[in-house]
N, C-alpha and C. Protein backbone atom coordinates (compact mmCIF):
# COMPACT_ATOMS: atom_id res chain seq x y z
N UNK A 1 -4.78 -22.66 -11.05
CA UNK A 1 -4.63 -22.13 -12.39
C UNK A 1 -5.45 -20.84 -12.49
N UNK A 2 -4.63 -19.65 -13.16
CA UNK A 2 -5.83 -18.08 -13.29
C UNK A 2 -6.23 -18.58 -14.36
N UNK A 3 -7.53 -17.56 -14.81
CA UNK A 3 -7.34 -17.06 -16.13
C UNK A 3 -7.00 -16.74 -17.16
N UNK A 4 -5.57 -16.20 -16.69
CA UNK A 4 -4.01 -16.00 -17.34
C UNK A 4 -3.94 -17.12 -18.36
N UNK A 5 -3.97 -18.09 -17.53
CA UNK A 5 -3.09 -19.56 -18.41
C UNK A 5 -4.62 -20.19 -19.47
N UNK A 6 -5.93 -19.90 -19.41
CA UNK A 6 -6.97 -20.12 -19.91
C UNK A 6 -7.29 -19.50 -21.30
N UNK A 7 -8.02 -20.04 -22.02
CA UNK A 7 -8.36 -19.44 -23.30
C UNK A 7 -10.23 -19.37 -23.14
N UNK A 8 -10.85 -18.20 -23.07
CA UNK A 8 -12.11 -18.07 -23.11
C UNK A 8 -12.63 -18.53 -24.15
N UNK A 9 -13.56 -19.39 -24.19
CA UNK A 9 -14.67 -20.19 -25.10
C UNK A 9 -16.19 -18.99 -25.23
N UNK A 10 -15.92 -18.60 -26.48
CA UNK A 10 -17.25 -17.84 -27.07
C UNK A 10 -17.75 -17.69 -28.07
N UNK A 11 -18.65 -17.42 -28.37
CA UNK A 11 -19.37 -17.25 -29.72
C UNK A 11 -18.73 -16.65 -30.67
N UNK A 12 -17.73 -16.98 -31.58
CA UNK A 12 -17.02 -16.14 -32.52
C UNK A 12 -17.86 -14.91 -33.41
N UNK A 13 -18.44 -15.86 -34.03
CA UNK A 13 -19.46 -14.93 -34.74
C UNK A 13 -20.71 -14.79 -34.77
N UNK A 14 -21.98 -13.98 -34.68
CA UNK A 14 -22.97 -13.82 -33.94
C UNK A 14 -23.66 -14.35 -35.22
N UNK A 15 -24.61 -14.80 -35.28
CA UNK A 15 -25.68 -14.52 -36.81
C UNK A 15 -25.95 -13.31 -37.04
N UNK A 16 -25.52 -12.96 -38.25
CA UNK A 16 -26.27 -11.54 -39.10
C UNK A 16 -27.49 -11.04 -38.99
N UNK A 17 -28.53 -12.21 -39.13
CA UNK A 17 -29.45 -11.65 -39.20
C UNK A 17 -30.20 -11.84 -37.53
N UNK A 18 -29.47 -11.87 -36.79
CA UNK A 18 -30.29 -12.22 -35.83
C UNK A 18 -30.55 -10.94 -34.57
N UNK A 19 -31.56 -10.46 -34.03
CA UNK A 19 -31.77 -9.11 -33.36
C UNK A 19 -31.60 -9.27 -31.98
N UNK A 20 -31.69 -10.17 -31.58
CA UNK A 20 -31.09 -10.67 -30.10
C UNK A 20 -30.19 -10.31 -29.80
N UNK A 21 -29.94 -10.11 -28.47
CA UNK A 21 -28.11 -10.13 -28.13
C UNK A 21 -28.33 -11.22 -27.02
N UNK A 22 -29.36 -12.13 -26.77
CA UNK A 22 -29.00 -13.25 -25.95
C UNK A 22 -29.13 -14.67 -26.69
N UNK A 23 -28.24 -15.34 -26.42
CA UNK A 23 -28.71 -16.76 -26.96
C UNK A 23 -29.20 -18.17 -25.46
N UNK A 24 -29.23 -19.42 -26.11
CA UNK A 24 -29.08 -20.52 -24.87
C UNK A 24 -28.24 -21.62 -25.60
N UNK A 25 -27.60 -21.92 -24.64
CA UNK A 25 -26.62 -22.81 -24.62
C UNK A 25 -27.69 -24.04 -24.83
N UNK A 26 -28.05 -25.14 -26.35
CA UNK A 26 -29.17 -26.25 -26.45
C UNK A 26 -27.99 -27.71 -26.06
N UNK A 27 -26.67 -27.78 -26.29
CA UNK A 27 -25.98 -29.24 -25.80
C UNK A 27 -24.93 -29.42 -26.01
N UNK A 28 -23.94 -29.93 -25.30
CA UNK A 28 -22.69 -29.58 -25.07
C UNK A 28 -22.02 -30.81 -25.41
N UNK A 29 -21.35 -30.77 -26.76
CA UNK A 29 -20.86 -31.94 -27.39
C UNK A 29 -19.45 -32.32 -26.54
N UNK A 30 -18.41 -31.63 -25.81
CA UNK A 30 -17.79 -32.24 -25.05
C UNK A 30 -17.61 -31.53 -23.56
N UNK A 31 -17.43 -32.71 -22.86
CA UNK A 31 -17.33 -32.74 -21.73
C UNK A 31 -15.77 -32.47 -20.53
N UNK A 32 -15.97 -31.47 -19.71
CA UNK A 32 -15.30 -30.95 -19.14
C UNK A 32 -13.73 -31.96 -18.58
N UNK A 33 -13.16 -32.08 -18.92
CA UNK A 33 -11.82 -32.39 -19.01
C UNK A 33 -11.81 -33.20 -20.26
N UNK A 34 -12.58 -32.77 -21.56
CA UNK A 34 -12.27 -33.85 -23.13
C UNK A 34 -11.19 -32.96 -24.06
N UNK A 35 -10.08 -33.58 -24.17
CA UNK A 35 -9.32 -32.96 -25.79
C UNK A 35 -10.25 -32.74 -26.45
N UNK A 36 -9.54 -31.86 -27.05
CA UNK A 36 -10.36 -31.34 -28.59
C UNK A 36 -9.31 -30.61 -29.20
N UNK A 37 -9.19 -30.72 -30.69
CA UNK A 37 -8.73 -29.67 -31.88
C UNK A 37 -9.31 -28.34 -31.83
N UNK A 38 -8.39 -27.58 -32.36
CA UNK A 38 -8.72 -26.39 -32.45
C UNK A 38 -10.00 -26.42 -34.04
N UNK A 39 -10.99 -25.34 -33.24
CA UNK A 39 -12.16 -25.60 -34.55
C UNK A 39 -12.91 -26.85 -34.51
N UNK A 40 -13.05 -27.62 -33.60
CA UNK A 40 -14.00 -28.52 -33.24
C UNK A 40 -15.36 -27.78 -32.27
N UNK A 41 -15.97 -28.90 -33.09
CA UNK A 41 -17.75 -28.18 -32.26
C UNK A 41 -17.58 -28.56 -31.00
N UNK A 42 -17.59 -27.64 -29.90
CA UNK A 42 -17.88 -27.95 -28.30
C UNK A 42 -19.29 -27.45 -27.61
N UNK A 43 -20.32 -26.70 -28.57
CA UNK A 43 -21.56 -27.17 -28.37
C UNK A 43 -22.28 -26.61 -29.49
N UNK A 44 -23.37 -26.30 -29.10
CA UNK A 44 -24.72 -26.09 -30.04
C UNK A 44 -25.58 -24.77 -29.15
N UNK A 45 -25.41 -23.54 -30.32
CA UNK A 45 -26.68 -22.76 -29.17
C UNK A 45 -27.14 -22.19 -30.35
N UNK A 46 -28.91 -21.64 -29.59
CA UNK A 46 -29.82 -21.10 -30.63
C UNK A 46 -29.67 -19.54 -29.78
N UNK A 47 -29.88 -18.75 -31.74
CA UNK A 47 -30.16 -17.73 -31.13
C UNK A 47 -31.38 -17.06 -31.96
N UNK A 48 -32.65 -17.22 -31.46
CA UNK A 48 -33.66 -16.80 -31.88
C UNK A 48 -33.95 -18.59 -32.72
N UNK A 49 -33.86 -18.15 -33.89
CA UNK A 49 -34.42 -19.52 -34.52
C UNK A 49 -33.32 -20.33 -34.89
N UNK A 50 -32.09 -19.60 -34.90
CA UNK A 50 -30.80 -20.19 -35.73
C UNK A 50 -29.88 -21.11 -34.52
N UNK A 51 -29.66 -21.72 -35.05
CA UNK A 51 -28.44 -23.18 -34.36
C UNK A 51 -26.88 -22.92 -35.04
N UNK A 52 -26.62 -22.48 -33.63
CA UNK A 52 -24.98 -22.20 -33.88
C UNK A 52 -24.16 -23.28 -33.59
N UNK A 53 -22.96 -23.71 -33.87
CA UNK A 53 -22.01 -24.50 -33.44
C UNK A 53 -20.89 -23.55 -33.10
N UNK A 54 -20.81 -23.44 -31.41
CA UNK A 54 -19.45 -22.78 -30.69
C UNK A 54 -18.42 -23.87 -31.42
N UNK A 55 -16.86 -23.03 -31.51
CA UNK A 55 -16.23 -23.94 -31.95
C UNK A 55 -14.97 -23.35 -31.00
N UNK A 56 -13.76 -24.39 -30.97
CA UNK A 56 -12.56 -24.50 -30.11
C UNK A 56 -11.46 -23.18 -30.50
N UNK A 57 -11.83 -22.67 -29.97
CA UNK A 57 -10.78 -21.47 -30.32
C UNK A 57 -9.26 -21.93 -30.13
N UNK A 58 -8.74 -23.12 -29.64
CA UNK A 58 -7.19 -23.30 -29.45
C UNK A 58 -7.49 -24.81 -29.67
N UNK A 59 -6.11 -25.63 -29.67
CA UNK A 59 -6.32 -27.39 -29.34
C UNK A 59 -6.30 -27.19 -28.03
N UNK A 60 -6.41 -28.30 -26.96
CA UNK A 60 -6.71 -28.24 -25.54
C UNK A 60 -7.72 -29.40 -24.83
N UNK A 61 -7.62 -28.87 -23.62
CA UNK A 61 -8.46 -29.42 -23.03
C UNK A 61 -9.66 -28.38 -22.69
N UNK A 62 -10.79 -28.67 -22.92
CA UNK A 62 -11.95 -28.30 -22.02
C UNK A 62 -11.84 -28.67 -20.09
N UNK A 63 -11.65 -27.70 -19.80
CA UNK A 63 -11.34 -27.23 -18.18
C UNK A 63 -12.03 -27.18 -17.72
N UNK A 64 -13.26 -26.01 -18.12
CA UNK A 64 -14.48 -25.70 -17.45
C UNK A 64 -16.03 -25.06 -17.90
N UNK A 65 -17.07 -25.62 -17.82
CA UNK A 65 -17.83 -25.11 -18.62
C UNK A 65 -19.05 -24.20 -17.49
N UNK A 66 -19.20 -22.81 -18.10
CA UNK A 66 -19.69 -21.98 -17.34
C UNK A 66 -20.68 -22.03 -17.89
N UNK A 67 -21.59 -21.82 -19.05
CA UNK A 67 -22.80 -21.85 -19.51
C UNK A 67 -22.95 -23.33 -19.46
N UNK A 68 -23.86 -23.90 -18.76
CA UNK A 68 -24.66 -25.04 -18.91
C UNK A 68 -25.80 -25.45 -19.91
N UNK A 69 -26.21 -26.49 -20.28
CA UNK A 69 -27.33 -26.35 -20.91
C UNK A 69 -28.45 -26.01 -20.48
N UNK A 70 -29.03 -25.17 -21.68
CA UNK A 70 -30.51 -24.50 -21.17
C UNK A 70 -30.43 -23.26 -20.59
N UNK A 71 -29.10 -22.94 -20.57
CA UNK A 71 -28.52 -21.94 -19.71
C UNK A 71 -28.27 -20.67 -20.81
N UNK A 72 -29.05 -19.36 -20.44
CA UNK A 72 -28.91 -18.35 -21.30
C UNK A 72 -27.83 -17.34 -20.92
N UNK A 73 -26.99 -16.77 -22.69
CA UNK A 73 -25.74 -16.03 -22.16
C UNK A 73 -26.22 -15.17 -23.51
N UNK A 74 -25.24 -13.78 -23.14
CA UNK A 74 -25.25 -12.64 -23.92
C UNK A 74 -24.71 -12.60 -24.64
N UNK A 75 -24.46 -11.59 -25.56
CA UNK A 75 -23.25 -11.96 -26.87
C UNK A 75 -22.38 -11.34 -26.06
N UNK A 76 -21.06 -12.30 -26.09
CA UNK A 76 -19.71 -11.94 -25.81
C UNK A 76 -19.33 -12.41 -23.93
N UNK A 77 -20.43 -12.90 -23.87
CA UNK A 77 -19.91 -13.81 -22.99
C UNK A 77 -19.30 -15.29 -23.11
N UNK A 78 -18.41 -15.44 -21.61
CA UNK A 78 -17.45 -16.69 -21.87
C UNK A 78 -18.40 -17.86 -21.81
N UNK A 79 -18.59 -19.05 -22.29
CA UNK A 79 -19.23 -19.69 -22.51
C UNK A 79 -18.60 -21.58 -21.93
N UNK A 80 -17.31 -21.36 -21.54
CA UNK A 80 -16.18 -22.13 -21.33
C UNK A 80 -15.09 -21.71 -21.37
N UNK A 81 -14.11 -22.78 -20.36
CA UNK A 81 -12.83 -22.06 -20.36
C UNK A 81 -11.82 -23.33 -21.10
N UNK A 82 -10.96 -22.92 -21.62
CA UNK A 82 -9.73 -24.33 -22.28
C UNK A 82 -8.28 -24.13 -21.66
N UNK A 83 -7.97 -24.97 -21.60
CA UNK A 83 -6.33 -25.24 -21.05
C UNK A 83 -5.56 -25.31 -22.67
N UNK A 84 -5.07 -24.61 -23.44
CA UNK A 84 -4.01 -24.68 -24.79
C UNK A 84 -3.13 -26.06 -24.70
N UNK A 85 -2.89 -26.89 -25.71
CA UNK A 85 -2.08 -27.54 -25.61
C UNK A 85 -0.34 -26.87 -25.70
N UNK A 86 0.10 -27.71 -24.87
CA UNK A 86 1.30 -27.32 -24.65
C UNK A 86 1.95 -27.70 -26.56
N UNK A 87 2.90 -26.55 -27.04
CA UNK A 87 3.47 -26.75 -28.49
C UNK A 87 4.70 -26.86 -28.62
């Protein structure tokens, strides 16, 4: 499977007030081959003091998760990859 057929998992929206451009990935509510709805929490990251909830950009499966926990990423990096449900 490329990329092609994948939907990148990322931080939609950054916090406003926050001056960072790195966050850490704090726990990863599902696990690499779990369904999920589109707009479901698939983890939890802080950035600076604030607790984000990444959420499912498509329905799908979770395929692959590239940020691990504890694991620090930049803004606008992929954070996971999803397989789309077939419609």
């Amino acid at each position: 499977m490329s990329d092609d057929d994948r939907v990148a998992v990322t931080l939609a929206a950054w916090p406003d007030d926050a001056d960072s451009d790195e966050g850490v990935v704090v726990n990863w509510f599902v696990r690499e081959g779990g369904a999920v709805d589109e707009a479901a929490s698939l983890c939890e990251v802080q950035i600076e003091k604030v607790s984000v909830d990444v959420l499912a950009p498509v329905a799908g499966t979770l395929d692959e998760i590239v940020a691990g926990e504890d694991d620090e990423f930049a803004r606008g990096d992929t954070l996971a990859w999803m397989v789309q449900d077939d419609e």
